[in-house]
C-alpha atoms as a PDB file:
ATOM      1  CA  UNK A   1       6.124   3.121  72.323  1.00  0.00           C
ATOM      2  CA  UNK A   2       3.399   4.237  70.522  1.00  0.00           C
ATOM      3  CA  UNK A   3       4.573   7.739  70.396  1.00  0.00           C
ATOM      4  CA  UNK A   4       7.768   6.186  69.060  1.00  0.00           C
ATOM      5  CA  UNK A   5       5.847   4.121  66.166  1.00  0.00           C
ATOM      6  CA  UNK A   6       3.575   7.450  65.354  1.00  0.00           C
ATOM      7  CA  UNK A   7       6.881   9.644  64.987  1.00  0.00           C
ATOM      8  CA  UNK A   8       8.571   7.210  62.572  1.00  0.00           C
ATOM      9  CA  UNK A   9       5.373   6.961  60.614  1.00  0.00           C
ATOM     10  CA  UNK A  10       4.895  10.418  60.221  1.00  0.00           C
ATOM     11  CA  UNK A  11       9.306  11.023  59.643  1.00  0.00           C
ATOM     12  CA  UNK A  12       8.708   8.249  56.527  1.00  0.00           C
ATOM     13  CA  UNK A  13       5.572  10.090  55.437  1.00  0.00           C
ATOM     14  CA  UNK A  14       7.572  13.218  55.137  1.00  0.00           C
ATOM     15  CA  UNK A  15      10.245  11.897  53.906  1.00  0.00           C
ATOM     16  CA  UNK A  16       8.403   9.929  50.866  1.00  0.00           C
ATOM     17  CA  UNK A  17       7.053  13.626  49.614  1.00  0.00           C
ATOM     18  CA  UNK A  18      10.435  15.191  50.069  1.00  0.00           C
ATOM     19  CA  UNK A  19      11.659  13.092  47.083  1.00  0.00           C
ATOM     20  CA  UNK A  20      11.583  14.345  43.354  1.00  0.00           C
ATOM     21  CA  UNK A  21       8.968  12.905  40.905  1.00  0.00           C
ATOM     22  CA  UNK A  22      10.305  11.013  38.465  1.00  0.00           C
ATOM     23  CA  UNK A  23      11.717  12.290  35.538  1.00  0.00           C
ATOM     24  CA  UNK A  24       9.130  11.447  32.361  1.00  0.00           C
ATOM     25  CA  UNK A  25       9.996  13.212  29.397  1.00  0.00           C
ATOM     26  CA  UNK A  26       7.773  13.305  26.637  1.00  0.00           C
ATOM     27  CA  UNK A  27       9.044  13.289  23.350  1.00  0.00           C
ATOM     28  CA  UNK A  28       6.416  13.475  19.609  1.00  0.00           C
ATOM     29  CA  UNK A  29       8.313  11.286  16.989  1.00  0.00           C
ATOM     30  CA  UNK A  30       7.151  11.524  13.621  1.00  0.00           C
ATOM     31  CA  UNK A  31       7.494   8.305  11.963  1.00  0.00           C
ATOM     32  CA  UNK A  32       6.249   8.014   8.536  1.00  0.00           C
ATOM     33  CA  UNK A  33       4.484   4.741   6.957  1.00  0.00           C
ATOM     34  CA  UNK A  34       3.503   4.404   3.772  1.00  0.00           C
ATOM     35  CA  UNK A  35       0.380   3.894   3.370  1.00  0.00           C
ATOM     36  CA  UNK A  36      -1.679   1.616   0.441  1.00  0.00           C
ATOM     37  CA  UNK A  37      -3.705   4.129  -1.971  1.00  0.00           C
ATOM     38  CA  UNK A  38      -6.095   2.618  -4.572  1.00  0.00           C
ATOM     39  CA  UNK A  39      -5.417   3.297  -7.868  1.00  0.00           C
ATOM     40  CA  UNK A  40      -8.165   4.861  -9.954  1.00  0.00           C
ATOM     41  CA  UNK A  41      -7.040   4.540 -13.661  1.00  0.00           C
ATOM     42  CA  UNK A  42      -9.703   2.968 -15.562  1.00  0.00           C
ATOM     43  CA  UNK A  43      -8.457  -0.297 -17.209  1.00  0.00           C
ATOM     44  CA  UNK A  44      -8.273   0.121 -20.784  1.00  0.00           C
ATOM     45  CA  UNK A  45     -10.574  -1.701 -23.302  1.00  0.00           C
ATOM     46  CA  UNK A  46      -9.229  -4.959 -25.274  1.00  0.00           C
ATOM     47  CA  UNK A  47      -9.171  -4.752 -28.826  1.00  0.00           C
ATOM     48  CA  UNK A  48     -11.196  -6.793 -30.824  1.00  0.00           C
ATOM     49  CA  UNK A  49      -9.152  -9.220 -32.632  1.00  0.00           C
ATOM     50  CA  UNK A  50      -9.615  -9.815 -36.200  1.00  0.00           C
ATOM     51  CA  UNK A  51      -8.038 -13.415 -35.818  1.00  0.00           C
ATOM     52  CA  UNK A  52     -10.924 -13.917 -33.915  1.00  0.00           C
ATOM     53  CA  UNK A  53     -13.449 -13.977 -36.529  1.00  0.00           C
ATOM     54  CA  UNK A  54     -11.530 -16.452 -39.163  1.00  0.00           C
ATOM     55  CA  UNK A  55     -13.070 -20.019 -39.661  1.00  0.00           C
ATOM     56  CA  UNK A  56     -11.372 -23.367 -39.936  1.00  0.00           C
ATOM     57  CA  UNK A  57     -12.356 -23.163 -44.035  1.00  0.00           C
ATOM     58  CA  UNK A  58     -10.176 -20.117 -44.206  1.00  0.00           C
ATOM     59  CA  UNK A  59      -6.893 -20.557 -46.441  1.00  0.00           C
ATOM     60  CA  UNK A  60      -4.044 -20.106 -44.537  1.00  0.00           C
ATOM     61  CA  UNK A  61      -2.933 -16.995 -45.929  1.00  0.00           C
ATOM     62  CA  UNK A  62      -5.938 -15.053 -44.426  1.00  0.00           C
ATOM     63  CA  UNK A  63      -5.307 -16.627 -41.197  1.00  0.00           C
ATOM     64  CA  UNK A  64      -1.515 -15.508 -41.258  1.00  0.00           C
ATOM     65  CA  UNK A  65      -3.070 -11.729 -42.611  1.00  0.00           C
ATOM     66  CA  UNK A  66      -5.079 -12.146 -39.132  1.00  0.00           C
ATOM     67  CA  UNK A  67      -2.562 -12.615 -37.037  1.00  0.00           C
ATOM     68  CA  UNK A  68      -0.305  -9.708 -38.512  1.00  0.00           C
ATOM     69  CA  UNK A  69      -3.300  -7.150 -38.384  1.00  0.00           C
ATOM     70  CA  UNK A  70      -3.604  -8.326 -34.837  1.00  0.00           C
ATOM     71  CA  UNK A  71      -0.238  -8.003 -33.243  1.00  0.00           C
ATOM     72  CA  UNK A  72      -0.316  -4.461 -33.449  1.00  0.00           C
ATOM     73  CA  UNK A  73      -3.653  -4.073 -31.877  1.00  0.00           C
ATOM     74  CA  UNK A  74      -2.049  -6.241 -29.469  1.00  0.00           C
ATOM     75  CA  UNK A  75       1.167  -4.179 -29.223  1.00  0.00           C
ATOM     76  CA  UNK A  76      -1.237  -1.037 -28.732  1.00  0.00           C
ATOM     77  CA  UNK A  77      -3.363  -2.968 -26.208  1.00  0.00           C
ATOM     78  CA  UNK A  78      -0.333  -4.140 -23.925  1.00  0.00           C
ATOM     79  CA  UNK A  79       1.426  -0.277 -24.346  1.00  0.00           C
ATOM     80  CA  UNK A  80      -1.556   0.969 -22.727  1.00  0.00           C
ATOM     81  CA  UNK A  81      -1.511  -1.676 -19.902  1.00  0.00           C
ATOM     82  CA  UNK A  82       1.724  -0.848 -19.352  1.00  0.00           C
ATOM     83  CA  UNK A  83       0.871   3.196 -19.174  1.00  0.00           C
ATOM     84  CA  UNK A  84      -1.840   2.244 -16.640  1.00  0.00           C
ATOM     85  CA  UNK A  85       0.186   0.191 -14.658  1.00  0.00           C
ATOM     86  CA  UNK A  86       2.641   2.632 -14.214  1.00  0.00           C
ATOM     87  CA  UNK A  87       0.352   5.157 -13.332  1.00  0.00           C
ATOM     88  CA  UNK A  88      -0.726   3.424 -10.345  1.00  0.00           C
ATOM     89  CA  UNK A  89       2.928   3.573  -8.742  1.00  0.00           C
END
């Protein structure tokens, strides 16, 4: 009997390294992420406004003079915002 039970033992213990491994197949994937990159454009200066420096006394014409003098500094100023901005992308 115990001949029997040592015989079967050692037949499955044979048997068990008879088999194949299994198959693992190992396969690189590139996969690519994008990743978040700082932008380094420096921010560009605001103008200084001339509307800015009128007082409540002033007439209203040199308030309205002001104003037009300023909206193309302002025009300028928001071009170049819009330049940096799109650097960055």
């Amino acid at each position: 009997m115990l001949r029997n039970n040592l015989l079967i033992v050692s037949l499955l213990a044979f048997a068990g390294c008879a088999t194949p491994p299994p198959g693992i197949e190992v396969q690189t994937q590139k996969v690519e992420v994008p990743v978040q990159v700082f932008c380094k454009t420096p921010t560009p200066p605001a103008p200084v406004l001339n509307f800015d420096k009128v007082t409540t006394q002033d007439d209203i014409y040199t308030k309205v003079q002001a104003l037009l003098a300023d909206r193309d500094l302002q025009l300028g100023y928001e071009t170049s915002l819009v330049a940096a901005l799109n650097s960055c992308k």
